[in-house]
Protein backbone atom coordinates (compact mmCIF):
# COMPACT_ATOMS: atom_id res chain seq x y z
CA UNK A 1 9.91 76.49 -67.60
CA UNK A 2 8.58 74.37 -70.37
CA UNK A 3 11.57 73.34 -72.88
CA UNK A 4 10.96 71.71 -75.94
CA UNK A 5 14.08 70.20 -77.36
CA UNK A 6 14.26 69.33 -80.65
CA UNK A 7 17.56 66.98 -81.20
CA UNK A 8 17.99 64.61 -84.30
CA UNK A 9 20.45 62.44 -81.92
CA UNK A 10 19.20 61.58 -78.73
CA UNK A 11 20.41 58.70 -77.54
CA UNK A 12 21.11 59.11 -73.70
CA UNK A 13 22.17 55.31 -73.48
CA UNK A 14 25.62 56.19 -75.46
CA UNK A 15 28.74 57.87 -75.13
CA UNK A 16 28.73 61.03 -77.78
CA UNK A 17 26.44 63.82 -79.18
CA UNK A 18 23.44 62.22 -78.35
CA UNK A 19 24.07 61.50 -74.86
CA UNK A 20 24.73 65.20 -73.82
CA UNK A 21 21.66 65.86 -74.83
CA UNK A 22 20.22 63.12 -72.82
CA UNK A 23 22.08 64.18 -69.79
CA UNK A 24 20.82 67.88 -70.90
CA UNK A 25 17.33 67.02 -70.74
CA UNK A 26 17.41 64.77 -67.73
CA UNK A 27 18.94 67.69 -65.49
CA UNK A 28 16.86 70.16 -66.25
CA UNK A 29 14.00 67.70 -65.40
CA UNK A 30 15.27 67.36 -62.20
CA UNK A 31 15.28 70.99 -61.52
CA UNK A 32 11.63 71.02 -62.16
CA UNK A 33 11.58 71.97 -65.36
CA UNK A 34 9.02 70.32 -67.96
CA UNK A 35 10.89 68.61 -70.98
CA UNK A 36 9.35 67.56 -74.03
CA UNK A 37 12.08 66.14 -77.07
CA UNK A 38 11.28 65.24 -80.57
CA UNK A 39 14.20 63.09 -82.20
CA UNK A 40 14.97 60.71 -84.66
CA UNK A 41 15.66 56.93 -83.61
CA UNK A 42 19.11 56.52 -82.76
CA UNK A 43 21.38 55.76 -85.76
CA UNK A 44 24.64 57.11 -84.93
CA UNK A 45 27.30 56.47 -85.58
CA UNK A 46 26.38 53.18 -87.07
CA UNK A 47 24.65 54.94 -89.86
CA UNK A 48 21.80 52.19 -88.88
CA UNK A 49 18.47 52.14 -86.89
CA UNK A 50 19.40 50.84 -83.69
CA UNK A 51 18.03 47.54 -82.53
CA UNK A 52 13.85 48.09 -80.53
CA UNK A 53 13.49 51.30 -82.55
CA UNK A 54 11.68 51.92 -85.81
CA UNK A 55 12.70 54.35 -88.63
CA UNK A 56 9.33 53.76 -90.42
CA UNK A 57 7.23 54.92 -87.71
CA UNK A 58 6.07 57.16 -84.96
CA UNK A 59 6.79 56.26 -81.73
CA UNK A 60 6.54 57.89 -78.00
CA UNK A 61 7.85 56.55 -75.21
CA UNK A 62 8.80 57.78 -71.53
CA UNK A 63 12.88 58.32 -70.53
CA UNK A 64 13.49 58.91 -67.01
CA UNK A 65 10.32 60.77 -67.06
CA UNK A 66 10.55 62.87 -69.97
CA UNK A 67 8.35 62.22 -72.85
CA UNK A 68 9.84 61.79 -76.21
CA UNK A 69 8.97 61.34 -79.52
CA UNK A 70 10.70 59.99 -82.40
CA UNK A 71 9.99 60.90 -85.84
CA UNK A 72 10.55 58.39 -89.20
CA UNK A 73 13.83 59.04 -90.72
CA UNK A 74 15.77 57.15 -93.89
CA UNK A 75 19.29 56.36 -92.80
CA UNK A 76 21.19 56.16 -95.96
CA UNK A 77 24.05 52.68 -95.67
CA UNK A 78 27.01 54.68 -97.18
CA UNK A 79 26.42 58.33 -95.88
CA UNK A 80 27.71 60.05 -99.33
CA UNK A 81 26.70 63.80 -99.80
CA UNK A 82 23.61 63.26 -101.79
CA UNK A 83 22.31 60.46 -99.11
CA UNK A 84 23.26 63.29 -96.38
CA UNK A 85 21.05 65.45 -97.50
CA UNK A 86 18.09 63.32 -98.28
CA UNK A 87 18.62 61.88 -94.62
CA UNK A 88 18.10 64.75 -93.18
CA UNK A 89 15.43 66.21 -95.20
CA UNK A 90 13.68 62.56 -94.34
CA UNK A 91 13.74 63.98 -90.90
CA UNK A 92 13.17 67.46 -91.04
CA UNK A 93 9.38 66.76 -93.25
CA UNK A 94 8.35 63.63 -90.34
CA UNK A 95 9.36 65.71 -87.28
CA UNK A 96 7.09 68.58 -88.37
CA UNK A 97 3.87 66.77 -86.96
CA UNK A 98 5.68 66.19 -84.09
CA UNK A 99 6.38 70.00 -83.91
CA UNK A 100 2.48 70.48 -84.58
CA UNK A 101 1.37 67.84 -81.72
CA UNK A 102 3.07 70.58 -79.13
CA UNK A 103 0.97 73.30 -80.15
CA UNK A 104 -1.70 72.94 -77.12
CA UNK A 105 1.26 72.22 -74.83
CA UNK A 106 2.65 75.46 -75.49
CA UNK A 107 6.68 75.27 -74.51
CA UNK A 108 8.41 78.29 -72.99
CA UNK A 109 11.45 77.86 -75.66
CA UNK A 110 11.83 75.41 -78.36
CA UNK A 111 15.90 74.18 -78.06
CA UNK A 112 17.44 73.27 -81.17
CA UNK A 113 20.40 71.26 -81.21
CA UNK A 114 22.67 71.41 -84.41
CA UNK A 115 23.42 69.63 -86.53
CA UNK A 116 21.54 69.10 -88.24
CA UNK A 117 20.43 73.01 -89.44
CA UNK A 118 17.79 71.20 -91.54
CA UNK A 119 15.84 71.43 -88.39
CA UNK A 120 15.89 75.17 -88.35
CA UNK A 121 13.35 76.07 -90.01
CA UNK A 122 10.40 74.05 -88.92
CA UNK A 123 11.71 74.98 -84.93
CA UNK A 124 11.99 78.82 -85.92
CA UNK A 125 8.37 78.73 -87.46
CA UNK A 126 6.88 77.09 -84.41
CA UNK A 127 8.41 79.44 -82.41
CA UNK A 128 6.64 82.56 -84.08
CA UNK A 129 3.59 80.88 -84.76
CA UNK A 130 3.44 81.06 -80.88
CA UNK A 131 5.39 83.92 -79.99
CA UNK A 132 7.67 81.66 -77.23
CA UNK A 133 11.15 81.81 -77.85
CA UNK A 134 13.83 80.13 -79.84
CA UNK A 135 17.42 79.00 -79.18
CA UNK A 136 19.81 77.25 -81.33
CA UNK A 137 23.14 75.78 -80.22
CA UNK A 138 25.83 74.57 -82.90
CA UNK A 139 27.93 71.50 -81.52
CA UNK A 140 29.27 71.50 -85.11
CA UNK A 141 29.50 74.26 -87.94
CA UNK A 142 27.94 71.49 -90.66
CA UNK A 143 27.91 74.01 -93.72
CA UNK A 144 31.56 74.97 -92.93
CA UNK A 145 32.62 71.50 -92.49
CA UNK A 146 30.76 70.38 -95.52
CA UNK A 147 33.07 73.18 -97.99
CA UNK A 148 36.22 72.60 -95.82
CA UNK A 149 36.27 68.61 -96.16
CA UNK A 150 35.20 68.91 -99.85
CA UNK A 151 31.80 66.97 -99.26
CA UNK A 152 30.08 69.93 -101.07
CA UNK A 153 31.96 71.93 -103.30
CA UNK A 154 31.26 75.02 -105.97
CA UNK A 155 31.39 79.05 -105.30
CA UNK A 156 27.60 79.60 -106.04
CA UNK A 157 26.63 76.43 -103.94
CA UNK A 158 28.87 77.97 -100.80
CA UNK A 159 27.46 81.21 -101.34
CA UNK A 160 23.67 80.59 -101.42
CA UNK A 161 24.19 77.88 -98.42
CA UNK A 162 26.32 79.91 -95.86
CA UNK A 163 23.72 82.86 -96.65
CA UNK A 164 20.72 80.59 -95.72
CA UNK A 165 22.85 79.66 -92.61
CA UNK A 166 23.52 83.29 -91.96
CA UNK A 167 19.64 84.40 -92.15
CA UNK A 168 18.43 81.36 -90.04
CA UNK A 169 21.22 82.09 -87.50
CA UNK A 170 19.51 85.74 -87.21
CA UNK A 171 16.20 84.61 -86.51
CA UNK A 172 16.57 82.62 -82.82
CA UNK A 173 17.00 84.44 -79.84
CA UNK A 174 19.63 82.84 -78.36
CA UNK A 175 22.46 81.12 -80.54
CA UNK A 176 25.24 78.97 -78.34
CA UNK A 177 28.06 77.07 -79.07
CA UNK A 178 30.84 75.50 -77.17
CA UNK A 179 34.10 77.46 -77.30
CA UNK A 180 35.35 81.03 -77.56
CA UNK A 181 36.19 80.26 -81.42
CA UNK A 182 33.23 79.21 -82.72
CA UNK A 183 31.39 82.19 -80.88
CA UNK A 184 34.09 84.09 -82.75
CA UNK A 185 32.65 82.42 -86.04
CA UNK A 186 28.70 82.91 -85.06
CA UNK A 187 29.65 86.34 -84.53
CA UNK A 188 30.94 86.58 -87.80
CA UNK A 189 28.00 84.84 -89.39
CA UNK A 190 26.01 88.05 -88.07
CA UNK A 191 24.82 86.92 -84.87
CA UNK A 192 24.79 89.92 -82.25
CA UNK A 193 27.08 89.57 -79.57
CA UNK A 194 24.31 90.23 -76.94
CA UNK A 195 22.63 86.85 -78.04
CA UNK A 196 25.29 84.49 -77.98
CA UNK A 197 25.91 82.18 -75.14
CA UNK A 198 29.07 79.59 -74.36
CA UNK A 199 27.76 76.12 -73.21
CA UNK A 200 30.55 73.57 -73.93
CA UNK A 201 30.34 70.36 -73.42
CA UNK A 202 30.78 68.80 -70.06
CA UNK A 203 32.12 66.10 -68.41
CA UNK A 204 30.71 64.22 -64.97
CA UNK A 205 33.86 64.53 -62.91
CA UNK A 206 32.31 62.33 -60.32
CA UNK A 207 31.66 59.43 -62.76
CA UNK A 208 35.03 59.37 -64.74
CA UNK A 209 38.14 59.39 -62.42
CA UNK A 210 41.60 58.58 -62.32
CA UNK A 211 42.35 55.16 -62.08
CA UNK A 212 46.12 54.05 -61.29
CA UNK A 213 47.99 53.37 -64.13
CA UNK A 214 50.50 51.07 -64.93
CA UNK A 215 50.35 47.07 -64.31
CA UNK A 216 50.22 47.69 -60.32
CA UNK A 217 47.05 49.00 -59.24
CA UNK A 218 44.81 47.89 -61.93
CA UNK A 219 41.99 45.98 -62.14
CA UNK A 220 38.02 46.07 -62.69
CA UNK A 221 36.87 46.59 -65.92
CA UNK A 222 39.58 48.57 -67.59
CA UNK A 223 41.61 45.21 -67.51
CA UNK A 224 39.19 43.13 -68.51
CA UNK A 225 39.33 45.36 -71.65
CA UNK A 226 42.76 44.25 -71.76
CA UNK A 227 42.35 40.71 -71.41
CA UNK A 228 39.21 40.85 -74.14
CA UNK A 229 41.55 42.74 -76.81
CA UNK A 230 44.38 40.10 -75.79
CA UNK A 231 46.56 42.84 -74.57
CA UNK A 232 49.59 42.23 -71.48
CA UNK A 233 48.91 44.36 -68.47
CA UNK A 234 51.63 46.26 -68.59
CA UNK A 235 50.90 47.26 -72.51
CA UNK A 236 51.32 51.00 -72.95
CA UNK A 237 47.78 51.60 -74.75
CA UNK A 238 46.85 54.44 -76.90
CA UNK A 239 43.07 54.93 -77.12
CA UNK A 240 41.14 56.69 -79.52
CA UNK A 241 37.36 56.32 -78.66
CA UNK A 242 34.70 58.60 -80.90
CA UNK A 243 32.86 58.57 -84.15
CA UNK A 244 35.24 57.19 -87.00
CA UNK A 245 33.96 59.82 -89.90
CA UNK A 246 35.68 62.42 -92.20
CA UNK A 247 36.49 64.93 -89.50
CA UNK A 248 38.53 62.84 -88.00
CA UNK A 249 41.85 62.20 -89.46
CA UNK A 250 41.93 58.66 -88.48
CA UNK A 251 44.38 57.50 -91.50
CA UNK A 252 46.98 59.76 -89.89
CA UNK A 253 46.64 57.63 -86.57
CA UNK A 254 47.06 54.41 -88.62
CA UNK A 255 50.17 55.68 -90.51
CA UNK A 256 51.70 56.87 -86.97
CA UNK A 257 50.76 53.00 -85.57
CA UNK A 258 52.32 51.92 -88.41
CA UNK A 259 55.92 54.11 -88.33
CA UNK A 260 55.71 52.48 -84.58
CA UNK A 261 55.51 49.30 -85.46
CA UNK A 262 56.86 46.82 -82.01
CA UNK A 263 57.84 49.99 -80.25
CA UNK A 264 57.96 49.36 -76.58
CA UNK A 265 55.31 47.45 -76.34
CA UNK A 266 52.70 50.00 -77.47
CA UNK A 267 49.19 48.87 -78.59
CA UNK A 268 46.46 51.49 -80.12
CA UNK A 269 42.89 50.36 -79.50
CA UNK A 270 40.59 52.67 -81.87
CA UNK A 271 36.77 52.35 -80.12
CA UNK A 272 34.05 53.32 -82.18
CA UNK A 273 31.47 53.25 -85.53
CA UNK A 274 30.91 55.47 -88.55
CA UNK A 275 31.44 55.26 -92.18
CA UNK A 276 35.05 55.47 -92.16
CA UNK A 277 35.35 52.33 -89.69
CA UNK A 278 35.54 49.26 -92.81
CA UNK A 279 38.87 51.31 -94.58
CA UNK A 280 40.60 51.63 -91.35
CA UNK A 281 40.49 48.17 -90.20
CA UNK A 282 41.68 47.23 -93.81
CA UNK A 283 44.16 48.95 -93.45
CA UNK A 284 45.37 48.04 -89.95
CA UNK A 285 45.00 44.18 -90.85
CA UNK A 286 48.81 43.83 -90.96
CA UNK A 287 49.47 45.47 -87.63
CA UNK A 288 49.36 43.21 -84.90
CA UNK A 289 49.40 45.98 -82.09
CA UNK A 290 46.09 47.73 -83.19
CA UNK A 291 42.56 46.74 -81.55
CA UNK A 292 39.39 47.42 -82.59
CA UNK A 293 36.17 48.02 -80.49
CA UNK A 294 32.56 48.85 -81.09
CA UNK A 295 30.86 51.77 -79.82
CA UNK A 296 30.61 51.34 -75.83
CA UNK A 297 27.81 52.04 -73.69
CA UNK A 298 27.75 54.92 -71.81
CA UNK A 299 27.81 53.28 -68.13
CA UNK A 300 31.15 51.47 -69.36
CA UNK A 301 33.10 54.85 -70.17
CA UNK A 302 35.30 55.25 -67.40
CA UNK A 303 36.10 51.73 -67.51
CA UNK A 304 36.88 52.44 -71.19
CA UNK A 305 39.08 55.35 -70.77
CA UNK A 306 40.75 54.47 -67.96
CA UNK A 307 41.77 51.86 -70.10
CA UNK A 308 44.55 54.22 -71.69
CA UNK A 309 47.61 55.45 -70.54
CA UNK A 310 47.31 57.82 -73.33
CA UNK A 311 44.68 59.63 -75.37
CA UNK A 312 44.83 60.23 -79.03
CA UNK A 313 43.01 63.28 -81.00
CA UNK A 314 43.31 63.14 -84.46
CA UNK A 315 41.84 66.28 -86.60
CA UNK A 316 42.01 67.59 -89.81
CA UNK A 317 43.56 70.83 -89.82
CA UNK A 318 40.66 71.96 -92.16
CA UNK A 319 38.05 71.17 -89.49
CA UNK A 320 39.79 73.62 -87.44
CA UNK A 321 37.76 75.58 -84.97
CA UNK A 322 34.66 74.25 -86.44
CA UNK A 323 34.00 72.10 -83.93
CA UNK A 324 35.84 71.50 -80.33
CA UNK A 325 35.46 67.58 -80.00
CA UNK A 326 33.04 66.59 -77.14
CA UNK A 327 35.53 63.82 -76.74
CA UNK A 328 38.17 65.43 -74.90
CA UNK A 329 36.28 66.45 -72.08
CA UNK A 330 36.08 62.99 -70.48
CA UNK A 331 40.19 62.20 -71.87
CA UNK A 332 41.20 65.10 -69.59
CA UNK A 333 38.62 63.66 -67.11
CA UNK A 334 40.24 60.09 -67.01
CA UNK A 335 43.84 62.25 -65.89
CA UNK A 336 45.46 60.58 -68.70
CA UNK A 337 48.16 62.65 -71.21
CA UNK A 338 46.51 63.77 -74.38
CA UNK A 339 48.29 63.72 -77.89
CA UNK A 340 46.34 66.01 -80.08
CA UNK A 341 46.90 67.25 -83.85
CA UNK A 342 46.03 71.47 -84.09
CA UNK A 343 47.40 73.87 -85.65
CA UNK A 344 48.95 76.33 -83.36
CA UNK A 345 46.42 79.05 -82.55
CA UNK A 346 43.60 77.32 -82.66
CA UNK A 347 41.67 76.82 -79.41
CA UNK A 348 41.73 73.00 -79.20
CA UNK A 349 45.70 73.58 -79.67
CA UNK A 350 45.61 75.85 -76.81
CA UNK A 351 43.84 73.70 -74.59
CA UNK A 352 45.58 71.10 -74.57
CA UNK A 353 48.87 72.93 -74.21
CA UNK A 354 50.04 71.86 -70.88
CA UNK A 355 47.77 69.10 -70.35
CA UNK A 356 49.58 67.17 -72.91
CA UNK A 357 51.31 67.36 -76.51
CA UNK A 358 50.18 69.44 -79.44
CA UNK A 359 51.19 68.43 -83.44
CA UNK A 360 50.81 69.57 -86.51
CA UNK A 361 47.72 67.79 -88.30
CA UNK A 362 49.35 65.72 -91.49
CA UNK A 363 51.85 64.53 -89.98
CA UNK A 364 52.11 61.17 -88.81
CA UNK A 365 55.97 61.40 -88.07
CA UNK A 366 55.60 63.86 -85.47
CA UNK A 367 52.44 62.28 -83.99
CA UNK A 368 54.47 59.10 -83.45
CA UNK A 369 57.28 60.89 -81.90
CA UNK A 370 55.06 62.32 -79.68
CA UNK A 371 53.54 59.00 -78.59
CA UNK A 372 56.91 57.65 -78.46
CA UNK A 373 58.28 60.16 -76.37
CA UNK A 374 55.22 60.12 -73.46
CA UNK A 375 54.93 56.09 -73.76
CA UNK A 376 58.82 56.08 -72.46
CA UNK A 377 58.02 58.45 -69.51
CA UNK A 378 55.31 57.56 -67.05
CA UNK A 379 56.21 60.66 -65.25
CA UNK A 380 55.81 62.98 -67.96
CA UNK A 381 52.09 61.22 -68.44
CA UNK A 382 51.53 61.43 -65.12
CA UNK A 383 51.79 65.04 -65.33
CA UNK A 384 50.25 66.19 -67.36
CA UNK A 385 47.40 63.69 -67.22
CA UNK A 386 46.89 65.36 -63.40
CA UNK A 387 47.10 69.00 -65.39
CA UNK A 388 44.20 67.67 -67.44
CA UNK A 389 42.00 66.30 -64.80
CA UNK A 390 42.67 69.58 -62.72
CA UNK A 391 40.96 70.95 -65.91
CA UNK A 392 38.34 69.25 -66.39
CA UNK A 393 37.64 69.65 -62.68
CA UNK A 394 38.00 73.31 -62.58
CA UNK A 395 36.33 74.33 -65.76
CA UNK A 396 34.37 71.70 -67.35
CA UNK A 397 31.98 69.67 -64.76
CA UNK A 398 28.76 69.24 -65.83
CA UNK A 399 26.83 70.64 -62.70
CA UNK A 400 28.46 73.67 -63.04
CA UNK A 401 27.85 74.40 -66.57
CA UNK A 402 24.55 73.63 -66.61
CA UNK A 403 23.10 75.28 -63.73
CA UNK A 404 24.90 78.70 -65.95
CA UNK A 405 23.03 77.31 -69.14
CA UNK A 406 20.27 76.84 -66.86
CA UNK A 407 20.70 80.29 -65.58
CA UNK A 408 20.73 82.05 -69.12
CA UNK A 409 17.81 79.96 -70.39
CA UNK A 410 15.52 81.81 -67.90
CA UNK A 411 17.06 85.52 -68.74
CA UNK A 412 16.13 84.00 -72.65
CA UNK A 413 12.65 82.94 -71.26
CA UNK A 414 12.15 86.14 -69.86
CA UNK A 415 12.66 87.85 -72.32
């Protein structure tokens, strides 16, 4: 097959979004496939060009054999609603030469990954204009999340938006999405049942292990982590590691670090970038036990969350089931206990259910308890850290998911 994919972040060389689509594209390569990708520079979730790219200019270059092309876009510095928007009209007008310069080369299926849904359009045009097919697949119901985290507000505005989503949805032949919720929600937005496909994320179960936890056993990377963030080895570290944005919740995680105070001798380290990173470390600056990191390179994840002894997921209960966070995939990898905020019936509350401990979003109280309770009982971790793992091994590895995503591409393909 021929596979255009058409991804605003692609940026296989860090942990996130962007790499899965990296990791996407670079297996179905190796299966023969040709891939094509049009993308922005990377800019997330620094909200900033990164460093040996351009976002005033067309480039091309060649990753792991796959061609790819990156389109001008305007990164706004403080990502407000109106500067949203404008970003990512910046990119859908560039990328549309881009779209045009695959014409001759004539892909099988032009792969959309959302967000942003700006991109819609253009790829569902492109697609007629050459009869090949079209698939979309939604890491992240933006229009939702927009209403439900107040970032756009007003009846008429909701309205007319989720009925443009709603009529774009119904144009691509394929729409996918990664968990049984938000195939619920497609479903609801009028997408047939007969065209919807699940493709969650995935992790590489061969490149994130276990390591032993606890001072014994060590070593390698994960304590030099330590030793950089000025940590003892026998610290009892709670790691959050993902995008610091509205979604998020990450003021809850502060209050809980705060109701801890000395406990124990727990230290939270909170990895990552986004527009929510400045207020956080403002107000953390009187608490001596919480570490900050930048966003780490892909090859130094496992290093990164084998760091932890325990895994934090904050979310806002009104992101609920909007989105099932690409991060937990490689926490339940790592076999380390998970402490995640959901509201009870909602899938990311029922996955991690056994493989670690569920609270109530808003509540910081309860969220410290809970870290309180599993930093006082390596055994309990333990277990439920191996539940996790067993998981991700069972249901999640990234071989097996894609050669299924693989699998319904060509059934799409043909039609």
């Amino acid at each position: 097959m021929k596979i255009l994919l058409y991804s605003m972040n692609f940026a296989p060389e860090l942990a996130g979004v962007g790499r899965y689509s990296g990791e996407m594209a670079q297996w179905l390569s190796a299966r023969g496939h040709a891939v094509r990708v049009v993308a922005s520079p990377p800019f997330f979730p620094r909200w900033k060009v990164f460093d040996g790219y351009s976002g005033r200019a067309y480039r091309k270059s060649d990753w792991q054999g796959i061609p790819v092309w990156r389109a001008p876009v305007w990164v706004p510095s403080q990502p407000r609603t109106l500067a949203r928007m404008a970003h990512l009209l910046s990119f859908m007008v560039s990328s549309v030469p881009l779209l045009l310069a695959q014409l001759r080369w004539r892909p099988d299926v032009v792969l959309v990954v959302e967000p942003p849904l700006f991109c819609a359009p253009a790829a569902l045009l492109f697609s007629k204009a050459l009869r090949i097919k079209s698939w979309l697949h939604i890491q992240d119901y933006e229009v939702d999340a927009a209403f439900g985290l107040g970032l756009l507000q007003g009846g008429r505005i909701r309205r007319m938006a989720l009925a443009v989503e709603r009529w774009l949805l119904g144009r691509f032949d394929r729409v996918s999405t990664l968990s049984d919720a938000m195939l619920r929600r497609a479903e609801d937005k009028g997408v047939a049942p007969v065209r919807l496909v699940r493709f969650p994320n995935w992790v590489d179960v061969r490149a994130i292990r276990p390591r032993p936890a606890g001072a014994q056993g060590r070593g390698g990377v994960a304590d030099d982590y330590r030793a950089e963030l000025g940590m003892p080895s026998d610290a009892v570290v709670v790691l959050y590691a993902g995008s610091l944005g509205n979604k998020q919740g990450m003021e809850l995680l502060v209050q809980a670090a705060g109701l801890l105070g000395e406990t124990a001798g727990i230290h939270f380290v909170i990895c990552g970038n986004g527009p929510g990173r400045a207020a956080l470390v403002d107000a953390c600056s009187a608490l001596r036990r919480v570490h900050f990191l930048d966003l780490q390179p892909a090859d130094r994840l496992d290093a990164l969350l084998g760091m932890a002894d325990i895994h934090v997921l904050p979310q806002r209960h009104d992101a609920a089931d909007l989105v099932m966070p690409s991060k937990l995939a490689g926490m339940f990898a790592s076999g380390r206990a998970v402490v995640a905020t959901a509201r009870p019936g909602t899938e990311l509350g029922r996955v991690v259910a056994g493989r670690g401990m569920v609270v109530p979003p808003g509540d910081a109280r309860l969220l410290a308890e809970a870290i309180a309770q599993l930093a006082t009982s390596r055994t309990r971790r333990e277990a439920l850290g191996a539940a996790g793992r067993a998981y991700a091994e069972a249901e999640l590895d990234r071989d097996a998911i894609l050669h299924r995503f693989e699998h319904e591409l060509r059934r799409c393909v043909a039609g």
